[in-house]
Protein backbone atom coordinates (compact mmCIF):
# COMPACT_ATOMS: atom_id res chain seq x y z
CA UNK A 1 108.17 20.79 -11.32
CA UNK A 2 110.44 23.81 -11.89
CA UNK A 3 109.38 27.27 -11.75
CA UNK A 4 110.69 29.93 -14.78
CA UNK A 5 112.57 31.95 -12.19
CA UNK A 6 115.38 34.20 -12.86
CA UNK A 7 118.21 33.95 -10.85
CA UNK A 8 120.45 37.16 -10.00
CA UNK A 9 123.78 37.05 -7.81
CA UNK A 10 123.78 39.27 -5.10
CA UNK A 11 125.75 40.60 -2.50
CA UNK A 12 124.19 39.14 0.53
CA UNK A 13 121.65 36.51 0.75
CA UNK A 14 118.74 38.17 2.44
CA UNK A 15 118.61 41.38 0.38
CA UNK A 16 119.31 38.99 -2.66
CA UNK A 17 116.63 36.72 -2.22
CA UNK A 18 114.23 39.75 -1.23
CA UNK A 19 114.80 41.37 -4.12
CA UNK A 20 114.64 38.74 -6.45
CA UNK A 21 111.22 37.45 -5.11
CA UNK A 22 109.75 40.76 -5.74
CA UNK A 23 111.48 40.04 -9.27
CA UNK A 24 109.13 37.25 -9.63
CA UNK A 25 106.37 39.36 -8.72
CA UNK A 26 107.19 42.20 -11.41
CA UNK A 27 108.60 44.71 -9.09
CA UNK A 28 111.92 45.20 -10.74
CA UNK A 29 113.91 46.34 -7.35
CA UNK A 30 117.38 46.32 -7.45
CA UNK A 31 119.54 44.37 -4.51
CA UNK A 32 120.53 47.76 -3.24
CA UNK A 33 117.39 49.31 -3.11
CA UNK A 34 115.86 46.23 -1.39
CA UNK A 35 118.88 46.81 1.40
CA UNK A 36 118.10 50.66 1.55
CA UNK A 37 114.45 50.20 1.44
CA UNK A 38 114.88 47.28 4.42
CA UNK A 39 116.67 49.60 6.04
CA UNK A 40 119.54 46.75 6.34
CA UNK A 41 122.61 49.09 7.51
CA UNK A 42 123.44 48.90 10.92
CA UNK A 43 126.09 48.29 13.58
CA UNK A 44 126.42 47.00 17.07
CA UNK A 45 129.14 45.64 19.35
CA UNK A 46 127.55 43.67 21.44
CA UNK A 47 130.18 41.69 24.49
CA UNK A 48 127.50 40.16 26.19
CA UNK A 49 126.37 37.85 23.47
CA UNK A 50 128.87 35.37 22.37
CA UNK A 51 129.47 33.96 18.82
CA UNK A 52 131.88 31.45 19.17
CA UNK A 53 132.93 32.11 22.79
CA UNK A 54 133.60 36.16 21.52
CA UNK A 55 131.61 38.94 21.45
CA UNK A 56 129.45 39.71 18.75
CA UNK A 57 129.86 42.55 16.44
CA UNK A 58 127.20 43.22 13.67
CA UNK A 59 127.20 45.35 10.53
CA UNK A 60 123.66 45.19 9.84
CA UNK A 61 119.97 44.80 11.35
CA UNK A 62 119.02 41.74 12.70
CA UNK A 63 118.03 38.41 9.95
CA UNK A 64 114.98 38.46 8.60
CA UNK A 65 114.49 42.54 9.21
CA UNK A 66 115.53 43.64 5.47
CA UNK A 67 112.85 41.17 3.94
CA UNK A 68 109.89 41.97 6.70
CA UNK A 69 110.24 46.00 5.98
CA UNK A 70 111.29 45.85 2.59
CA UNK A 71 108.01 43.49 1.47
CA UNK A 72 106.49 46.41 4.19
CA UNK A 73 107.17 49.28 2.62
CA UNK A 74 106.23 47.78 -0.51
CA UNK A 75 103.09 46.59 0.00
CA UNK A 76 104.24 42.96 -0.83
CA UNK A 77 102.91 40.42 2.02
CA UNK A 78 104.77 37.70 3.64
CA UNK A 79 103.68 34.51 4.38
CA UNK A 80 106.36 32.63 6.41
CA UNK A 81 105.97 29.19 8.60
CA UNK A 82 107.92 26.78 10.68
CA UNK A 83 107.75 23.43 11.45
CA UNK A 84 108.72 20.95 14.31
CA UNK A 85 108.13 18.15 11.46
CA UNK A 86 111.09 17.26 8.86
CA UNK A 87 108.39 15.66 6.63
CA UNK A 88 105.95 18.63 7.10
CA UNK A 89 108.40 21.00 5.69
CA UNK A 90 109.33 19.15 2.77
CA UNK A 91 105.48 18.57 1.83
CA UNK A 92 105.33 22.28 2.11
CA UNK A 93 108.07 23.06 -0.18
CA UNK A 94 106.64 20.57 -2.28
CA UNK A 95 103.20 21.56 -2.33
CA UNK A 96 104.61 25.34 -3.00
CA UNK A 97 105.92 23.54 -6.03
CA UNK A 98 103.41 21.66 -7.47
CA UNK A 99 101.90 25.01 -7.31
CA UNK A 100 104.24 27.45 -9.57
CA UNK A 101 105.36 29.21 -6.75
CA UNK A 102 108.86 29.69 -5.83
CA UNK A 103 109.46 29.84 -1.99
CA UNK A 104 112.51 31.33 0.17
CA UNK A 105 114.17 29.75 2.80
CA UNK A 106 116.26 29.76 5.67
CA UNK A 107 119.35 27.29 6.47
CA UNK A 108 122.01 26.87 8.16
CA UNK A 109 125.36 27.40 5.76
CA UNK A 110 127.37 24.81 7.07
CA UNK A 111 124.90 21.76 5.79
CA UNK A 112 124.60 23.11 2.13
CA UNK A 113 127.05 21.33 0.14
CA UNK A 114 127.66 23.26 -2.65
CA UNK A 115 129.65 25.79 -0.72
CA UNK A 116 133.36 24.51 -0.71
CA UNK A 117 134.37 23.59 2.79
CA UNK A 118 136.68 26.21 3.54
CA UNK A 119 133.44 28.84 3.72
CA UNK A 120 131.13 26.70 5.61
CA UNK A 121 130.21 27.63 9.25
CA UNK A 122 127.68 27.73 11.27
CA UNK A 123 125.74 30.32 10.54
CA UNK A 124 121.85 29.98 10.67
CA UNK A 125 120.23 32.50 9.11
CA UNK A 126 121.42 31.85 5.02
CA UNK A 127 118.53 32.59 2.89
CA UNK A 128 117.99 31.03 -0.35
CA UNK A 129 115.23 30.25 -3.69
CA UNK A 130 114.15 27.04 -4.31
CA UNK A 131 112.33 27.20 -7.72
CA UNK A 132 112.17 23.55 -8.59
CA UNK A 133 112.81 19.85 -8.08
CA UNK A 134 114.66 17.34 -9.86
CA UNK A 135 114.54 13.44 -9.11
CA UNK A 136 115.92 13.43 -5.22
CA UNK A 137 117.18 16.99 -5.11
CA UNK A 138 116.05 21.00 -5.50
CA UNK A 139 117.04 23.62 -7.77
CA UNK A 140 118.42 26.21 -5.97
CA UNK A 141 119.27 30.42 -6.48
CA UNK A 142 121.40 30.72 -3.92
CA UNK A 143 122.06 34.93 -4.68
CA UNK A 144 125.31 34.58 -3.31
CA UNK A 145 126.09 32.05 -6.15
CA UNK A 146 126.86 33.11 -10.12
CA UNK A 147 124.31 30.43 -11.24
CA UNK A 148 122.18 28.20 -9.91
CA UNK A 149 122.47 24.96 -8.02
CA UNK A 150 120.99 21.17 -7.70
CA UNK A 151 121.30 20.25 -3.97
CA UNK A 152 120.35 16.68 -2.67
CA UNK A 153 117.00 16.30 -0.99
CA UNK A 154 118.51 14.78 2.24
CA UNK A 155 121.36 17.89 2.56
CA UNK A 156 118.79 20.43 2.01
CA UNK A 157 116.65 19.48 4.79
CA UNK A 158 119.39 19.22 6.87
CA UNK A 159 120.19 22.34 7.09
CA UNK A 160 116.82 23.59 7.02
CA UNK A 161 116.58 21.68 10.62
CA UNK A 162 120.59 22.87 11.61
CA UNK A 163 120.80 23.85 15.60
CA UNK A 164 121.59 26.54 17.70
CA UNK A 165 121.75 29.80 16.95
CA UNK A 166 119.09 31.10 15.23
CA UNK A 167 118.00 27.63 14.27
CA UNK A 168 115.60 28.07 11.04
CA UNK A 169 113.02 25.33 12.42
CA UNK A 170 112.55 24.32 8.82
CA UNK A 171 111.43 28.08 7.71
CA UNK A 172 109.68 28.59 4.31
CA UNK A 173 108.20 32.05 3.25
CA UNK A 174 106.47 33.27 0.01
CA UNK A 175 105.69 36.60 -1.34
CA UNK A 176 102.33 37.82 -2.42
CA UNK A 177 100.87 40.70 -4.45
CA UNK A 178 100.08 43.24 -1.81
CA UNK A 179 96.16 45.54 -2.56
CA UNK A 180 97.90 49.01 -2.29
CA UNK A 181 99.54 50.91 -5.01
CA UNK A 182 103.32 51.35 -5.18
CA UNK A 183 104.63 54.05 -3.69
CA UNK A 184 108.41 53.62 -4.21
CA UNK A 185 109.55 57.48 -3.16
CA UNK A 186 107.58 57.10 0.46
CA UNK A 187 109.34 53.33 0.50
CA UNK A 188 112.91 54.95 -0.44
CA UNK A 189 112.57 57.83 2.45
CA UNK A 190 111.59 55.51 5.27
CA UNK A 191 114.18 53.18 4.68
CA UNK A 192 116.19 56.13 4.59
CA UNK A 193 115.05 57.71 7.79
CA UNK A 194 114.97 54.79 9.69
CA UNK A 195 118.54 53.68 9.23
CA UNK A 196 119.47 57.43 9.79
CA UNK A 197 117.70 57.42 13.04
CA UNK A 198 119.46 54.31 14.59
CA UNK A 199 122.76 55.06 13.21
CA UNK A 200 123.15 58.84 14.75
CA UNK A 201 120.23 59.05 17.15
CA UNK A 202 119.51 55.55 19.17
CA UNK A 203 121.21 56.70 23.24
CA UNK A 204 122.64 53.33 23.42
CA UNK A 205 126.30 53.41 23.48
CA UNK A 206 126.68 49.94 22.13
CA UNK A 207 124.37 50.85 18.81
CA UNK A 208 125.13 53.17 16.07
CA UNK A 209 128.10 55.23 15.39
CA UNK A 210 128.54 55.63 19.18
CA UNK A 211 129.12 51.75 18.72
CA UNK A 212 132.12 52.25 16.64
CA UNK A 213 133.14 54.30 19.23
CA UNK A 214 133.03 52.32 21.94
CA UNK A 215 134.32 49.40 19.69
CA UNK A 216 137.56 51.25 19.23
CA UNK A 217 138.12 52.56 22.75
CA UNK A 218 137.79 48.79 23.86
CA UNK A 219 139.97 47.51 21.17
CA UNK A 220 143.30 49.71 21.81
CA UNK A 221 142.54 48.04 25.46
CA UNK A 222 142.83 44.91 24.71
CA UNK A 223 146.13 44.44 24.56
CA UNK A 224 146.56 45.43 28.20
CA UNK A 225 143.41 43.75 29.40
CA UNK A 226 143.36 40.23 27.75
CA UNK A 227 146.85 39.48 26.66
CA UNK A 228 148.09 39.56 23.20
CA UNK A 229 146.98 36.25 22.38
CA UNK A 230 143.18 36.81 23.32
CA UNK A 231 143.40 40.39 22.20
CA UNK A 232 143.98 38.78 18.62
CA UNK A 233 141.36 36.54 18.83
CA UNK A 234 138.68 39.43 19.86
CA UNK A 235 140.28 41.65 16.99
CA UNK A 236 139.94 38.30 14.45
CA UNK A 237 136.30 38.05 15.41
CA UNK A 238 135.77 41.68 14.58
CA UNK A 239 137.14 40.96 10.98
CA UNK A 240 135.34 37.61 10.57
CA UNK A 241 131.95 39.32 11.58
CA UNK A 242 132.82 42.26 9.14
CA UNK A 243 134.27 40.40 6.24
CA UNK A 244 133.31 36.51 5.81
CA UNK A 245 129.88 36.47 7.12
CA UNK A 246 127.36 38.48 4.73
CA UNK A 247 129.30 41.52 3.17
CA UNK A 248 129.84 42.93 6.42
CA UNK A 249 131.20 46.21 7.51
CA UNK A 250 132.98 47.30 4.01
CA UNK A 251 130.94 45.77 2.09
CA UNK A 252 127.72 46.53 3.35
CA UNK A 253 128.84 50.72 3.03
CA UNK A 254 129.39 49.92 -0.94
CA UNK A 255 125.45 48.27 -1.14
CA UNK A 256 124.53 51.31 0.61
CA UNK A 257 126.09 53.42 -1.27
CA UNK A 258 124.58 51.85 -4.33
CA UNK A 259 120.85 52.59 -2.96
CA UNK A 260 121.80 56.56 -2.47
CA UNK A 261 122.48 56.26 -5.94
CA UNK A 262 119.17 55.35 -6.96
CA UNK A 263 117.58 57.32 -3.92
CA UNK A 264 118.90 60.32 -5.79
CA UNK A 265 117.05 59.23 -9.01
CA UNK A 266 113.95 58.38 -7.32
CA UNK A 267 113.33 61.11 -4.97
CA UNK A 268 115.21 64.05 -7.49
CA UNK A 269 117.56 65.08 -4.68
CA UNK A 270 121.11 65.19 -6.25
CA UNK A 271 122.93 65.73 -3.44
CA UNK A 272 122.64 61.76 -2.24
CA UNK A 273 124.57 61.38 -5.12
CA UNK A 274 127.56 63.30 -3.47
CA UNK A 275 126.64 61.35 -0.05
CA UNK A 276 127.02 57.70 -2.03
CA UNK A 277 130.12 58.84 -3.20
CA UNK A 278 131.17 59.91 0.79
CA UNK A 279 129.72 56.58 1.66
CA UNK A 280 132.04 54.31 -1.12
CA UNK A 281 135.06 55.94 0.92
CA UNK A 282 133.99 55.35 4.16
CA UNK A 283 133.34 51.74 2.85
CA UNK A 284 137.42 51.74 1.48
CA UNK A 285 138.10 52.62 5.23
CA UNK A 286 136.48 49.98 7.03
CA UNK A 287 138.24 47.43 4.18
CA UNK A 288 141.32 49.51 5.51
CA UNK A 289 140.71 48.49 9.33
CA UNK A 290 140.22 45.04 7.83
CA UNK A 291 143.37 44.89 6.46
CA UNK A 292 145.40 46.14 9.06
CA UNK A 293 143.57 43.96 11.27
CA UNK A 294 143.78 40.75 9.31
CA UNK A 295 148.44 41.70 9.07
CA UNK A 296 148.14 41.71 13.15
CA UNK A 297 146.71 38.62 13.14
CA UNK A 298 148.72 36.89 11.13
CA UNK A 299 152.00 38.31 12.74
CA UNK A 300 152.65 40.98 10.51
CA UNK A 301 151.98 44.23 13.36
CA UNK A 302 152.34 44.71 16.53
CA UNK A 303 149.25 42.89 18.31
CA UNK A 304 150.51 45.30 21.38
CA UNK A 305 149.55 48.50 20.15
CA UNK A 306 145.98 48.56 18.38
CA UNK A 307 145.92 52.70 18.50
CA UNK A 308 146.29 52.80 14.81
CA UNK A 309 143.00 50.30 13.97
CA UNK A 310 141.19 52.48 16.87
CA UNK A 311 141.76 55.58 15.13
CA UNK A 312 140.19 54.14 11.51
CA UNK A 313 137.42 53.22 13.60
CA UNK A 314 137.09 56.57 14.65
CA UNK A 315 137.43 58.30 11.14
CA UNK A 316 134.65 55.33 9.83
CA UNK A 317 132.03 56.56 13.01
CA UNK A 318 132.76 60.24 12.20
CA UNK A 319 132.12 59.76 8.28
CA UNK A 320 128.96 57.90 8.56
CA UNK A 321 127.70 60.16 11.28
CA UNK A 322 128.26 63.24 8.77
CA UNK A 323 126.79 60.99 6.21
CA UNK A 324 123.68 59.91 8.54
CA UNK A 325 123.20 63.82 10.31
CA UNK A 326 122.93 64.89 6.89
CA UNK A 327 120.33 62.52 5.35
CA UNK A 328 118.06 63.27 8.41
CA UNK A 329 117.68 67.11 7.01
CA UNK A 330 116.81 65.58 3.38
CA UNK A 331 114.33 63.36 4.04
C-alpha cells in the first residue's frame, strides 16, 4: 500500500515533516512558516546536561515543540503513541497504511541507512514520513532528503527502538482535520510573540540572548580554565550543536528569516520585511563564529585566545535582541 504523498526537502526534519503533513491535509504551509508558527527559534547553553560528555548548547526549542504548537495554532490535532512492543509498532504503521494515511515518525539517525556513514550519530529525535510499503521495506520522505527513500523493514524499526537520549519508544503520530476555522494571521502573531518573549524576556541567564551572553563570557575562559585541548573540544561541541545537527544556529536565523518574510505578507506589516533582512545577517554572523571556530579547531588560530569568537557572539545576542525587542511592539 503506498499513499499519493508529496514529498518536499526541507531544512530540518521536524518543521519539514510538520509542514508537509499539513500538505497532505490541504493546508499549503510553507517549512518556514511551520518553524515561525511552532515558534521553533531558540537558544540555550546548558553545562549541566551533557551530550557526549560536553555541555549542551541548543539553537532551537525542544523536539517535538514545533509540530505540537504548530498543529496548535492551526487547529490541526495530533494523535501520537508509543510502544514498549517492536511488533505493536510495526502493526501500527501498518494498519495506518492499509488505511491511506501517511504517519510521522521518530528515530534515531544513526540506524537509518540511507544516510552515508560519515553523518550518522546518535541523535534521537529525527523525524520522518512513511507513506508506503514495498515487499520487506517502507517508503520513506525523509525532508532532509532531495527524494524519497526505500528503507529495509528490519533497519527501520531499529531505529524506531534506538536508546538513550530521547529514545523514540517506537513513536508514530498522525495529523487530523481540526473543527475550527483557519485563522493563519492569529497563528503567525503567536508564534511570533512567543519566540520574542523567550528570546529577550525569559530572567534565566542560560536562555535567550542573555544565553549567548553567557556562552561567550565562558568561552574566552576556557582557555585558562580547561586547557587548550579541552577548551577545543567544548568550542567543537558548540559548532557541532550549531552546524551538523538540524540547521542549527546559522541556519536556523535564515528559516526564520524566511517566515518574517511571509509574516509581512500575511499580517500587512512591511516592516518584518526589513527585520528578515536584519535577521539573514545575523544568520551570516553566527556562520562567521562557525567558521572561525571550526580554523581553531583544526589548528589554524590560536585555541589560546577565544576573545575574537566571544565578541561575534556578542554582536549575534545584540542583533537578535534588536530584532526580538522590536517584534514585541508589532505584534
Amino acid at each position: 500500500m503506498t499513499v499519493a504523498f508529496q514529498h518536499r526537502q526541507s531544512a530540518h526534519c521536524e518543521s519539514g515533516v510538520a509542514a508537509n503533513l499539513l500538505g497532505y491535509l490541504g493546508l499549503e504551509v510553507s517549512e518556514a512558516l511551520t518553524f515561525g508558527i511552532g515558534a521553533g527559534l531558540f537558544f540555550a547553553y546548558l553545562p549541566f546536561i551533557r551530550v557526549n560528555y560536553l555541555p549542551l548548547v541548543t539553537y532551537r526549542s525542544k523536539p517535538g515543540e514545533i509540530l505540537r504548537k504548530a498543529t496548535g495554532r492551526l487547529g490541526v490535532r495530533v494523535t501520537s503513541r508509543r510502544f514498549r512492543s517492536r511488533t505493536e509498532a510495526r502493526a501500527a504503521l501498518d494498519e495506518s497504511l492499509d488505511q491511506g494515511r501517511p504517519v510521522g515518525l521518530q528515530t534515531g539517525v544513526f540506524w537509518l541507512p540511507y544516510f552515508p556513514p560519515a553523518l550518522r550519530f546518535h541523535f534521537n529525535a529525527h523525524n520522518l514520513v512513511v507513506y508506503g510499503r514495498e515487499g520487506e521495506s517502507y517508503r520513506i520522505s525523509d525532508p532532509v532528503l532531495d527524494t524519497p527513500v526505500l528503507c529495509p523493514a528490519d533497519d527501520l524499526e531499529r531505529a524506531r527502538f534506538a536508546e538513550g537520549p530521547l529514545a523514540p519508544r517506537g513513536r508514530i503520530y498522525s495529523l487530523q482535520p481540526g473543527e475550527r476555522p483557519l485563522d493563519l494571521a492569529g497563528a503567525v502573531r503567536a508564534g511570533l510573540r512567543e519566540t520574542a518573549r523567550a528570546m529577550v524576556k525569559t530572567p534565566v541567564p542560560l536562555l535567550g540572548v542573555r544565553g549567548i551572553r553567557y556562552l561567550a563570557g565562558q568561552l574566552e575562559r576556557w582557555p585558562q580554565k580547561l586547557g587548550t585541548e579541552r577548551a577545543g573540544r567544548y568550542l567543537g561541541q558548540v559548532i557541532r550543536m550549531q552546524e551538523e545537527i538540524g540547521t542549527g544556529g546559522g541556519g536556523f536565523r535564515f528559516v526564520y528569516a524566511a517566515f518574517l518574510q511571509e509574516a509581512a505578507a500575511i499580517l500587512e506589516l512591511p516592516r518584518l520585511f526589513d527585520l528578515s533582512r536584519e535577521m539573514t545577517t545575523t544568520g551570516d554572523r553566527w556562520r562567521e563564529f562557525a567558521l572561525l571556530a571550526a580554523r581553531r579547531c583544526k589548528g589554524r588560530g590560536d585555541l589560546a585566545d577565544l576573545e575574537p569568537l566571544a565578541f561575534v557572539l556578542r554582536d549575534c545576542a545584540a542583533r537578535e535582541e534588536a530584532i526580538f525587542r522590536e517584534l514585541l511592539t508589532l505584534v
